[in-house]
C-alpha atoms as a PDB file:
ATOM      1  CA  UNK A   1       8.835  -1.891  18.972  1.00  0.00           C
ATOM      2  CA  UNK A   2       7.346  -2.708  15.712  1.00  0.00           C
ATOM      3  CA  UNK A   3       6.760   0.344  13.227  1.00  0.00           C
ATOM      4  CA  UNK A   4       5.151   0.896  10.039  1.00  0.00           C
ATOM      5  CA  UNK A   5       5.659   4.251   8.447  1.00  0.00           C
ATOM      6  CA  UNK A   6       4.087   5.437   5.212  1.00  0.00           C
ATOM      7  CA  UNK A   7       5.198   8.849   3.022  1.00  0.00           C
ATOM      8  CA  UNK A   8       4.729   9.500  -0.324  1.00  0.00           C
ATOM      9  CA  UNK A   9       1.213  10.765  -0.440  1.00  0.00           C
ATOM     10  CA  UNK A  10      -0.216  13.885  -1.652  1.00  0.00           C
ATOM     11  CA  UNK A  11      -2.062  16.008  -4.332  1.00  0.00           C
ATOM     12  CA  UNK A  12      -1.403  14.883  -7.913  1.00  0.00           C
ATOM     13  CA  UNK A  13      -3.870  15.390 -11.257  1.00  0.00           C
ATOM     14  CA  UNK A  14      -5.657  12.763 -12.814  1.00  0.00           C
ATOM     15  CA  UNK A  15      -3.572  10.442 -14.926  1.00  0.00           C
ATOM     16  CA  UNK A  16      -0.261  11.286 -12.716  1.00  0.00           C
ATOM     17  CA  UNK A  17       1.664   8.943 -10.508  1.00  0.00           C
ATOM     18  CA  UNK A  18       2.577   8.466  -7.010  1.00  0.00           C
ATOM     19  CA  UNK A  19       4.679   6.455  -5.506  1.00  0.00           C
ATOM     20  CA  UNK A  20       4.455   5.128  -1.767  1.00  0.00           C
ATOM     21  CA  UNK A  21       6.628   4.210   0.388  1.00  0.00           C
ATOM     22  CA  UNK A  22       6.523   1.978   3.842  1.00  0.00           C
ATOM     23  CA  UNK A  23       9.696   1.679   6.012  1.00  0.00           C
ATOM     24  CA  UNK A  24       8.897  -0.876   8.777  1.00  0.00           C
ATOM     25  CA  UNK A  25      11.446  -1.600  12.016  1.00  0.00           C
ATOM     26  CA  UNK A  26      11.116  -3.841  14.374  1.00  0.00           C
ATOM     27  CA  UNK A  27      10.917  -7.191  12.467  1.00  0.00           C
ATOM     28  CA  UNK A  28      10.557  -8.238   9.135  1.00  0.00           C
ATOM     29  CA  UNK A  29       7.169  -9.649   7.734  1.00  0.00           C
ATOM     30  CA  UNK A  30       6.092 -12.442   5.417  1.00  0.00           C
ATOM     31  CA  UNK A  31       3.514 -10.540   3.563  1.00  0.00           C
ATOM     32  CA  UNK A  32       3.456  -6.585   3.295  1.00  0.00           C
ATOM     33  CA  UNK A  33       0.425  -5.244   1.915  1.00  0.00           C
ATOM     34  CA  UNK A  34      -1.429  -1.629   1.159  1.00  0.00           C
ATOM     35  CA  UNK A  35      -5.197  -1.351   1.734  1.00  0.00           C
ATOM     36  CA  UNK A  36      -6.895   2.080   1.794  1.00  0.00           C
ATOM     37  CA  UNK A  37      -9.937   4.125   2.715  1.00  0.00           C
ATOM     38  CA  UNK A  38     -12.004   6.551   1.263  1.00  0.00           C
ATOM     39  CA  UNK A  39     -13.956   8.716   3.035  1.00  0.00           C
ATOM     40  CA  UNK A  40     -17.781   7.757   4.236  1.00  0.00           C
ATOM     41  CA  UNK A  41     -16.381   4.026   3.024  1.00  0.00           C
ATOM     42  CA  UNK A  42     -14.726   0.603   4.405  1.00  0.00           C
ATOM     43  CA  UNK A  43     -11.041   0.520   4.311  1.00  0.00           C
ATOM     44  CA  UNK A  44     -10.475  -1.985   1.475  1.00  0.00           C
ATOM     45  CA  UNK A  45      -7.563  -4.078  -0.099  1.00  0.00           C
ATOM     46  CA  UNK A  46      -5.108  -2.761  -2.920  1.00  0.00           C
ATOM     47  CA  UNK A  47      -2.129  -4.996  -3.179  1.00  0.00           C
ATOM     48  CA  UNK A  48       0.115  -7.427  -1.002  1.00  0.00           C
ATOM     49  CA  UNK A  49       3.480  -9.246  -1.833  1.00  0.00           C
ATOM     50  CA  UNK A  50       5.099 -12.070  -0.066  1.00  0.00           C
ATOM     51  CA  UNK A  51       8.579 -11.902   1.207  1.00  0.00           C
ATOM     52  CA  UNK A  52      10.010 -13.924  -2.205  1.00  0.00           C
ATOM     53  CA  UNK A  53       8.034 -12.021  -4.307  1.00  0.00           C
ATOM     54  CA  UNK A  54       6.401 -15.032  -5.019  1.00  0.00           C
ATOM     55  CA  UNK A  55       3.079 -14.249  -4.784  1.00  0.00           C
ATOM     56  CA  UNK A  56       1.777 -10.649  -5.827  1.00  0.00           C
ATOM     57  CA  UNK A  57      -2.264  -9.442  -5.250  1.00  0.00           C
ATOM     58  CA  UNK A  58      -4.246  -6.827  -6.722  1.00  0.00           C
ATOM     59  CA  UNK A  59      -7.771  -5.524  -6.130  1.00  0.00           C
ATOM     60  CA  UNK A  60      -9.299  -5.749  -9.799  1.00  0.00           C
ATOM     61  CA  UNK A  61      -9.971  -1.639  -9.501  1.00  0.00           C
ATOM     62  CA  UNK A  62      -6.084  -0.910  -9.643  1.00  0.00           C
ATOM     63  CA  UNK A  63      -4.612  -4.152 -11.716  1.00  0.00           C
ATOM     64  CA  UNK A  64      -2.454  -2.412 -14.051  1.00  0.00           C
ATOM     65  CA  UNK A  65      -2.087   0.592 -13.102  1.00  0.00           C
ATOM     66  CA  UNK A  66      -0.514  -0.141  -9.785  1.00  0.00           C
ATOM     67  CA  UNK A  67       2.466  -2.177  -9.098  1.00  0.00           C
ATOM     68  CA  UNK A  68       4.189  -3.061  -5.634  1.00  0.00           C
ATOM     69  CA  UNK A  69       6.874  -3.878  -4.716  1.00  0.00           C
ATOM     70  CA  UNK A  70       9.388  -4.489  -1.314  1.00  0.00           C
ATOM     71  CA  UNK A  71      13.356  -4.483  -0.662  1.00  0.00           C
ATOM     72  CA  UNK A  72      14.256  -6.606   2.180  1.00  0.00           C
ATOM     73  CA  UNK A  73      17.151  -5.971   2.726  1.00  0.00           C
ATOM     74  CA  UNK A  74      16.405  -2.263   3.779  1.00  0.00           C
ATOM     75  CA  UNK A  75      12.795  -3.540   5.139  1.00  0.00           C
ATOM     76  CA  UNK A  76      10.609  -1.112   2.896  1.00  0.00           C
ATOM     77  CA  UNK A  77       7.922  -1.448   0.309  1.00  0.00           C
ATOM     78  CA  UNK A  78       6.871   0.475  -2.392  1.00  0.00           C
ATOM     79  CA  UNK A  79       3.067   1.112  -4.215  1.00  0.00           C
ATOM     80  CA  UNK A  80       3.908   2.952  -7.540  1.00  0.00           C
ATOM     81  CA  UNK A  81       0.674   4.233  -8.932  1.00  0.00           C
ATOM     82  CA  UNK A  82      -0.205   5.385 -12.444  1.00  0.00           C
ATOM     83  CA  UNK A  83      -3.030   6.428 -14.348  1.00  0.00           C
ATOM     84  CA  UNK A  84      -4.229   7.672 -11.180  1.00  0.00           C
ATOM     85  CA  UNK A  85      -8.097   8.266 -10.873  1.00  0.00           C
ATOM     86  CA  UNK A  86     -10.192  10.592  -8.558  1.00  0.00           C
ATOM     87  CA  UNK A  87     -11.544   7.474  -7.107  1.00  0.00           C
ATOM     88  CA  UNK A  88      -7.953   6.381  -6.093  1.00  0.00           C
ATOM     89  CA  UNK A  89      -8.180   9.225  -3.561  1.00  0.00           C
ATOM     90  CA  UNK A  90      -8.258   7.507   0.018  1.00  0.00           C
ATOM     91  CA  UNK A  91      -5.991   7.453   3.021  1.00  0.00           C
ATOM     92  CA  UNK A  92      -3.678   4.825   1.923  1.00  0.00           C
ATOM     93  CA  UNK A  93      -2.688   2.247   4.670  1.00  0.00           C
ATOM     94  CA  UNK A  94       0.481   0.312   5.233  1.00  0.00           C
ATOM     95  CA  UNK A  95      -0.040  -3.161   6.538  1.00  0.00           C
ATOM     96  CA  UNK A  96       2.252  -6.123   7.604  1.00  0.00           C
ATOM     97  CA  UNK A  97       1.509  -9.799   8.441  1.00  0.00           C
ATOM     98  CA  UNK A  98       2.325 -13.574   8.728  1.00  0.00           C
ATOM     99  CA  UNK A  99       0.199 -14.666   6.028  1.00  0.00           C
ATOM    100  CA  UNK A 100      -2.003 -13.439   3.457  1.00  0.00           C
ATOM    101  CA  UNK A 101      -3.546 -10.115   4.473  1.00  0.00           C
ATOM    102  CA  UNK A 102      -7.194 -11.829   3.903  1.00  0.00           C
ATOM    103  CA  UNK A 103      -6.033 -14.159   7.075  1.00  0.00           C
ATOM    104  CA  UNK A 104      -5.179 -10.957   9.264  1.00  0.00           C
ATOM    105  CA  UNK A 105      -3.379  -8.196   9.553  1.00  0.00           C
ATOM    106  CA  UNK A 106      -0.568  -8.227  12.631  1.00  0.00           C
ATOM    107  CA  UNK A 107       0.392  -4.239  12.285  1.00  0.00           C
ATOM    108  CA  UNK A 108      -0.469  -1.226  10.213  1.00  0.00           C
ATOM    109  CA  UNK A 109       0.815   2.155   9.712  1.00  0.00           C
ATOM    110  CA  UNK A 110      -0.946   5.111  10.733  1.00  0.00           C
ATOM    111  CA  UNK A 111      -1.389   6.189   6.486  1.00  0.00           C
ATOM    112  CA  UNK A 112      -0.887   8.905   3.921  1.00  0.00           C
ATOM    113  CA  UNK A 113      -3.044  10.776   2.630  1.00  0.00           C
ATOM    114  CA  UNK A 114      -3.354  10.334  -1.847  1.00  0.00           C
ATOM    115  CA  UNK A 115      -5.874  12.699  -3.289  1.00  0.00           C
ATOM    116  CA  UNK A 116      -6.319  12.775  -7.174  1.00  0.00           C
ATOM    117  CA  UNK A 117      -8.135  15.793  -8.680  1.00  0.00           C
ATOM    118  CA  UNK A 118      -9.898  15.854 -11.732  1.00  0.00           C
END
């Protein structure tokens, strides 16, 4: 059974950090990825890396300030966030695929919940 599970989240001031965490079993993927939703909005991409580390995405609202990364050997990836901003509060998503996550998504977590105050 394949499993994606997030921790990590919570309630942090402006300008903290967070770091994420997604521990899938099961298989191992080609891409893992993090998306997240805000509330009243569509569930939108943050960042994906490729099993080599190879290939690394942003969204252009967290490029700097947000860095991810994966071990395989334990089958895990990480989302460290900095500078966080209220808008960066969502319901962040773990997500695993074949192929780039804007060709599909095969699984994703069930999220954690990030909330930045001002």
């Amino acid at each position: 059974q394949v499993q994606l599970v997030e921790s990590g989240g919570g309630l942090v001031q402006a300008g903290g950090s967070l770091r994420l965490s997604c521990a899938a079993s099961g298989r191992t993927f080609n891409y893992m990825s993090w998306f997240r939703q805000a509330p009243g909005k569509e569930r939108e991409f943050v960042a994906a890396i490729s099993w080599l580390h190879r290939t690394l995405d942003y969204a252009d609202s967290v490029k700097g300030r947000f860095t991810i990364s994966r071990d395989n050997a334990k089958n895990t990836a990480h989302l460290q966030m900095n500078s966080l901003k209220p808008e960066d509060t969502a319901v962040y998503y773990c997500a695993a695929g074949k192929g780039r996550p804007m060709n599909g998504i095969d699984y994703w977590g069930q999220g954690t919940q990030v909330t930045v105050s001002s």
